[in-house]
Protein backbone atom coordinates (compact mmCIF):
# COMPACT_ATOMS: atom_id res chain seq x y z
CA UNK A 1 158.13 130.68 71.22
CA UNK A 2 157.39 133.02 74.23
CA UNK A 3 160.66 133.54 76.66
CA UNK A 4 159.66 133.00 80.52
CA UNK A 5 162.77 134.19 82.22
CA UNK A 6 162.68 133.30 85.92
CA UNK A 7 165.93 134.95 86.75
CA UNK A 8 167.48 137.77 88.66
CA UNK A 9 169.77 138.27 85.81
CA UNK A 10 169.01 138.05 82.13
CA UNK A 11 169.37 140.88 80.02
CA UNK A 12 166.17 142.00 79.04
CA UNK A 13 164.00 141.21 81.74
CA UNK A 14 166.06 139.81 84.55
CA UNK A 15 164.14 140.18 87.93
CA UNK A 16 160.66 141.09 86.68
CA UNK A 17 159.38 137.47 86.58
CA UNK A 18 162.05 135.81 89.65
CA UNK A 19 158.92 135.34 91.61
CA UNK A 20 156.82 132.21 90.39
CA UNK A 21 153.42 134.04 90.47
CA UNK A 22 154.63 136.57 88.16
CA UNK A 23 156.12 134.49 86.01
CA UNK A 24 152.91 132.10 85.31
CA UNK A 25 150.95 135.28 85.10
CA UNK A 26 153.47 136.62 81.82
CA UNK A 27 152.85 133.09 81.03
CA UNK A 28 149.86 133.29 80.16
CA UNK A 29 149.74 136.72 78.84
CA UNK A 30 152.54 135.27 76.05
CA UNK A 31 149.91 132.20 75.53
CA UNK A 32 147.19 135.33 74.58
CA UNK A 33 148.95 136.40 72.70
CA UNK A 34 149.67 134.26 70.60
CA UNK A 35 152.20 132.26 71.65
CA UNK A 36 152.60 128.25 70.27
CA UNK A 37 155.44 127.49 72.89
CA UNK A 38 156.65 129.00 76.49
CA UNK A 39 160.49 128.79 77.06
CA UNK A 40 160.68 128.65 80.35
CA UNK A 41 164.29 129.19 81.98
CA UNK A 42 165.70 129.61 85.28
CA UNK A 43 169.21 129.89 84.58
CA UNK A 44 170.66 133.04 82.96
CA UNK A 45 172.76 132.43 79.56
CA UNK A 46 173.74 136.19 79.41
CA UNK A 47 177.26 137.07 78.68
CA UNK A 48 178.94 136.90 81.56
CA UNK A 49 176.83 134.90 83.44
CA UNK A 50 177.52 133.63 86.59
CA UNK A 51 176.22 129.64 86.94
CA UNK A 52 173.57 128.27 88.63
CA UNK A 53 173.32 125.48 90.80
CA UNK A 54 170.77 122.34 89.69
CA UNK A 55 168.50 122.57 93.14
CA UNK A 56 167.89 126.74 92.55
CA UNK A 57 167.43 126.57 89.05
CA UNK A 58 164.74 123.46 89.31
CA UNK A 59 163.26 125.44 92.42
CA UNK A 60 162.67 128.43 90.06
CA UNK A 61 161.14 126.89 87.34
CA UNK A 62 158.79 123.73 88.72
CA UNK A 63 156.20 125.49 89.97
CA UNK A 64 155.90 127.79 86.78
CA UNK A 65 156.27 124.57 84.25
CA UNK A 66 153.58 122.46 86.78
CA UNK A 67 151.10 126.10 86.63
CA UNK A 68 151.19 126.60 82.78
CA UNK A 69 151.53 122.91 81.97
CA UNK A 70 147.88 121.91 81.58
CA UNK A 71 147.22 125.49 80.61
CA UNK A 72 147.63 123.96 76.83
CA UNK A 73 150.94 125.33 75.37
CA UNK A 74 153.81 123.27 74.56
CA UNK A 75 156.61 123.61 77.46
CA UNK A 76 160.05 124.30 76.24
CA UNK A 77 162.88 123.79 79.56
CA UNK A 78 165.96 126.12 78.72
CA UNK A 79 168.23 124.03 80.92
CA UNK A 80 172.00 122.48 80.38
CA UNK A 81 171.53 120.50 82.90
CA UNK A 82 170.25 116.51 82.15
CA UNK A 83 169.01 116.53 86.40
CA UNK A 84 166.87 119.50 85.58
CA UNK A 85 165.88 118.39 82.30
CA UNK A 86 164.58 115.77 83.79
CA UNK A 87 162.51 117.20 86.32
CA UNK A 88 160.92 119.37 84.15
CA UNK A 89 159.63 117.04 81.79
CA UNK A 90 158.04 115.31 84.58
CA UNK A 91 156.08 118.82 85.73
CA UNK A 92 155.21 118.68 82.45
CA UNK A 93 157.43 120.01 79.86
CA UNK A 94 157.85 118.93 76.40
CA UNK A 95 160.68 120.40 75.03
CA UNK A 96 164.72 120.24 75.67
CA UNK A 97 166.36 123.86 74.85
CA UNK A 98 169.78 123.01 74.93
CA UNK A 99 171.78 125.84 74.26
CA UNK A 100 175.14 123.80 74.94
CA UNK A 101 173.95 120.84 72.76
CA UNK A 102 174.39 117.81 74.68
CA UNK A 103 177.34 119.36 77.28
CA UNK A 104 176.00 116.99 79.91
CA UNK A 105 176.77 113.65 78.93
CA UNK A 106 173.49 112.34 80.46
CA UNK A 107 171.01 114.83 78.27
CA UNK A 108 170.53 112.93 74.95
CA UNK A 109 169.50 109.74 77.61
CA UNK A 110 167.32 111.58 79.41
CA UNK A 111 165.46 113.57 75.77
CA UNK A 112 165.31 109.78 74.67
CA UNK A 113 163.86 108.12 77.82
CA UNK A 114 161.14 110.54 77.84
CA UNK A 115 160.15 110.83 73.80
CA UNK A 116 160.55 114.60 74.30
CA UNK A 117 161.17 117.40 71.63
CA UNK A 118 165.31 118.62 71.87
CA UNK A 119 166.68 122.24 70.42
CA UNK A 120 170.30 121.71 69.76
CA UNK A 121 171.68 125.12 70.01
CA UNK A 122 175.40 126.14 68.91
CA UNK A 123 177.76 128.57 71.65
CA UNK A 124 181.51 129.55 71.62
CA UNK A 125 182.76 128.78 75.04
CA UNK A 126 180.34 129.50 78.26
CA UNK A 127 178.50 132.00 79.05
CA UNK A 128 181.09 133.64 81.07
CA UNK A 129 183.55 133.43 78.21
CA UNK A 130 181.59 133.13 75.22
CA UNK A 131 182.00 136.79 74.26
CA UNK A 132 185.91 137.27 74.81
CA UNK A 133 187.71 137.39 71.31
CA UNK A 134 185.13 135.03 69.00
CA UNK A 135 186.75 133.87 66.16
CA UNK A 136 185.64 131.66 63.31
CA UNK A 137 187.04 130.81 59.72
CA UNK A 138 183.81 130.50 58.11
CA UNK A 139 180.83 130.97 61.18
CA UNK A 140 178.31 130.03 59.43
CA UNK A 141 180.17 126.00 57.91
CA UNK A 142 181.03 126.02 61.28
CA UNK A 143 177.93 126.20 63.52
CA UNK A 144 175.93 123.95 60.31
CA UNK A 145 178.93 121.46 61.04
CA UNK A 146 178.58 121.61 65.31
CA UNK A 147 174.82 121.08 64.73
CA UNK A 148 174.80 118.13 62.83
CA UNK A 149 177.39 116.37 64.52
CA UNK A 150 175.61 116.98 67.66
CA UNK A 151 172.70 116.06 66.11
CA UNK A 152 174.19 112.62 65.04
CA UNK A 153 175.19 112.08 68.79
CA UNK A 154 171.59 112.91 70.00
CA UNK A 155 169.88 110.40 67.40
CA UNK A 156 172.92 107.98 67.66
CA UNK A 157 171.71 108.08 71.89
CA UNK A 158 167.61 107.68 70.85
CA UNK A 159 166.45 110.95 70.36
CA UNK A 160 164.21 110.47 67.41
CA UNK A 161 165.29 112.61 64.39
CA UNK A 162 162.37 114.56 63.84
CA UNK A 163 162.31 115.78 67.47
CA UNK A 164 165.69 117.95 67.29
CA UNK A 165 165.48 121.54 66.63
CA UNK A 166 169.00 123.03 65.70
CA UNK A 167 170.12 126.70 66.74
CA UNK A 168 172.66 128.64 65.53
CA UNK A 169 173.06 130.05 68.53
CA UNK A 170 172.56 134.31 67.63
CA UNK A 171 174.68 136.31 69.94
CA UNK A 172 176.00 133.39 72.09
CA UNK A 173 180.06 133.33 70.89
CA UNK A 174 179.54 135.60 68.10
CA UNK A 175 180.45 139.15 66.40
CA UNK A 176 178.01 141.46 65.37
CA UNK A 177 179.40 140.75 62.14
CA UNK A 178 178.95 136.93 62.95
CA UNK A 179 175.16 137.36 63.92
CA UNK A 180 174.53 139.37 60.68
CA UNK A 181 176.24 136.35 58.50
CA UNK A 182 174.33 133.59 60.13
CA UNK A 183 171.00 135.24 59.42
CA UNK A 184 172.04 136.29 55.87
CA UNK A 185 172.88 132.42 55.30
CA UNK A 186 170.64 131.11 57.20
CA UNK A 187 169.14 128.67 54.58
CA UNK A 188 172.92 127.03 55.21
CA UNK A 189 171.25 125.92 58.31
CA UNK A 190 168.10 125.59 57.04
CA UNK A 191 169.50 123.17 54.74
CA UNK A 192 170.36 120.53 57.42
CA UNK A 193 166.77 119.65 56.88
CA UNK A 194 165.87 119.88 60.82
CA UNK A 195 163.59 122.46 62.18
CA UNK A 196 165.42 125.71 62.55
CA UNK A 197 164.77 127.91 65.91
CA UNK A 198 166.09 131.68 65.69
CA UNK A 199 166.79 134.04 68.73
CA UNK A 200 167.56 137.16 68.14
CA UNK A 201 164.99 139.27 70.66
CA UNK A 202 166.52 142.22 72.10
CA UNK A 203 170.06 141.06 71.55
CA UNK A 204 173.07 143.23 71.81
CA UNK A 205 173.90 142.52 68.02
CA UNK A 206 170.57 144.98 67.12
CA UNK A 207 171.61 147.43 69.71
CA UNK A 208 174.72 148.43 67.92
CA UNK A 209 172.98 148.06 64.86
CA UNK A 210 170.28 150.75 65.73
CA UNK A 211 171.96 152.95 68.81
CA UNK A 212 168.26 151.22 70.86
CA UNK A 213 168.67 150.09 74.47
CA UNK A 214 167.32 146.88 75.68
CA UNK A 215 164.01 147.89 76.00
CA UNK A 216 163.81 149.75 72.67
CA UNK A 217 165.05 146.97 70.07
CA UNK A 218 161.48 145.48 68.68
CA UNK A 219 161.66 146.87 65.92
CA UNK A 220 165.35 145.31 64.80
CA UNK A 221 163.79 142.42 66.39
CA UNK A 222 161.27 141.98 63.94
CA UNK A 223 163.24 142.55 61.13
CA UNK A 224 165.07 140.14 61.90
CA UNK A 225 162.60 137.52 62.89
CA UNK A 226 161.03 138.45 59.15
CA UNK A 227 164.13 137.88 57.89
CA UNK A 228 164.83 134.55 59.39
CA UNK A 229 161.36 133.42 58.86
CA UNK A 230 162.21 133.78 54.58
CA UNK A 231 165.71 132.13 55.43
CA UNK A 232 164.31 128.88 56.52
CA UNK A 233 163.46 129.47 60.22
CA UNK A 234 160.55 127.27 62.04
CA UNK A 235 160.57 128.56 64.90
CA UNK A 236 161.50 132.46 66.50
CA UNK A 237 162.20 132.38 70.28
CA UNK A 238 160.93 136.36 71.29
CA UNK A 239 159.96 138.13 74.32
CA UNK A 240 157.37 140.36 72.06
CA UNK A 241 154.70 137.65 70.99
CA UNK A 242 152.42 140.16 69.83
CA UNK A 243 154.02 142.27 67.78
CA UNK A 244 155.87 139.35 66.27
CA UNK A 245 152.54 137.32 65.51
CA UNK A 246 151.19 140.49 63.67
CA UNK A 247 154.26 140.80 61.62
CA UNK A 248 154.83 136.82 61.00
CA UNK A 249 151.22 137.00 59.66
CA UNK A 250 151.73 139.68 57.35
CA UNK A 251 155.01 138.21 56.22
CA UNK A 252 154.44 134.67 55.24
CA UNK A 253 151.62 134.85 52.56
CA UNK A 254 154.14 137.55 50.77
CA UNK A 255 156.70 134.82 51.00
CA UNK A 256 154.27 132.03 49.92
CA UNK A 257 154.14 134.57 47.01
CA UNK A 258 157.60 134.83 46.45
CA UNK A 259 158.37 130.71 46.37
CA UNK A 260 158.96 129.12 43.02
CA UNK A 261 155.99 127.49 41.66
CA UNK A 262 155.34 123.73 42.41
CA UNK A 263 156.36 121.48 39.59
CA UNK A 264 153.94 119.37 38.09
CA UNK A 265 153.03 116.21 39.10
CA UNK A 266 152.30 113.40 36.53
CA UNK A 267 152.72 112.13 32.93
């Protein structure tokens, strides 16, 4: 999953693809190479964040989602927001990311309505807040416990089971420490028996980790993306599609390798 950011503000690449020509152009370039889905977002989800309004954020990403529609990717809408949700999936999108699983009341009606695909994603708080003192007992019961009770309201609404997509949510309301443990345990999630989406391009968690700025993390980005990717994960969410293609295609026949054999079938 490719990340189209069409925002003044997001960490990594906040600005660079604001205007709606750019941003279909890094569109496509994601689609090149190699990309299965574009995430295409017009609201930043940043710590510290400062909201967006449903007219601006739809006026952002429209024209982008209407361009790379019928371009032959899947669509993914990163929106919170049922009224923009909506919008989208009539430009053409395909996909709900949710990352505050079902916060507007009127989401799981509009995902059903339209048959479309719905990433449930797990966050401490808001944006603005989410980083301020997390705390958890165990994070990684936790977030498996948020995400299926979520996902029992989305189904329990009409959203078709095998159309939700759960996210633990990486960086959003978490520790370093907190990150680390999800990923470690990430067959916990896994285990929910949903598709699992990991995003962990960039993030802050691999800066302190390494000592890399923004722009300098794809390494730890991979790493982790290989790691998720043996932990259960269907689907990584990264700004470098290249580079993670290459890697994801080196890594999985090792882990085919690695699985237990199949048992036998038969008398």
């Amino acid at each position: 999953m490719g990340i189209v950011n069409v925002t003044p503000d997001s960490f990594s690449d906040g600005g660079r693809y604001l205007d709606a020509e750019a941003a279909i152009a890094h569109g496509r370039e994601l689609l090149e190479a190699g990309a299965d889905v574009l995430d295409v977002g017009g609201e930043s989800t940043r710590p510290g964040a400062a909201a967006v309004g449903a007219e601006e954020e739809a006026a952002r990403i429209l024209p982008v989602i209407e361009a790379l529609a019928p371009v032959g990717p899947r669509i993914s809408v990163d929106t919170s927001k049922a009224e923009v949700a909506a919008a989208a999936l009539a430009a053409g999108a395909e996909i709900v990311n949710d990352v505050t699983a079902l916060g507007d009341p009127d989401m799981a009606a509009v995902c059903a309505d339209a048959g479309c695909g719905l990433i449930l994603m797990h966050m401490k708080g808001t944006p603005r807040t989410m980083q301020e003192d997390p705390t958890y007992g165990d994070v990684v019961t936790e977030v498996a416990g948020f995400l299926a009770e979520r996902r029992g309201r989305a189904v329990a609404a009409g959203v078709a089971s095998e159309r939700i997509w759960l996210d633990p949510g990486i960086g959003f309301g978490k520790t370093v420490e907190h990150n680390l443990e999800l990923l470690a345990r990430l067959g916990e999630i896994a285990a929910l028996g949903s598709p699992v989406v990991v995003g962990t391009s960039r993030k802050n968690f691999i800066g302190v980790v390494t000592g890399r700025e923004v722009g300098d993390r794809i390494g730890g980005s991979i790493a982790t993306n290989v790691l998720a990717l043996a932990g259960g994960a269907s689907v990584l969410r990264v700004h470098d599609v290249a580079a993670t293609v290459d890697a994801v295609r080196v890594a999985e026949p090792i882990l085919r390798r690695s699985e237990p054999p199949a048992a036998e079938v038969g008398p």
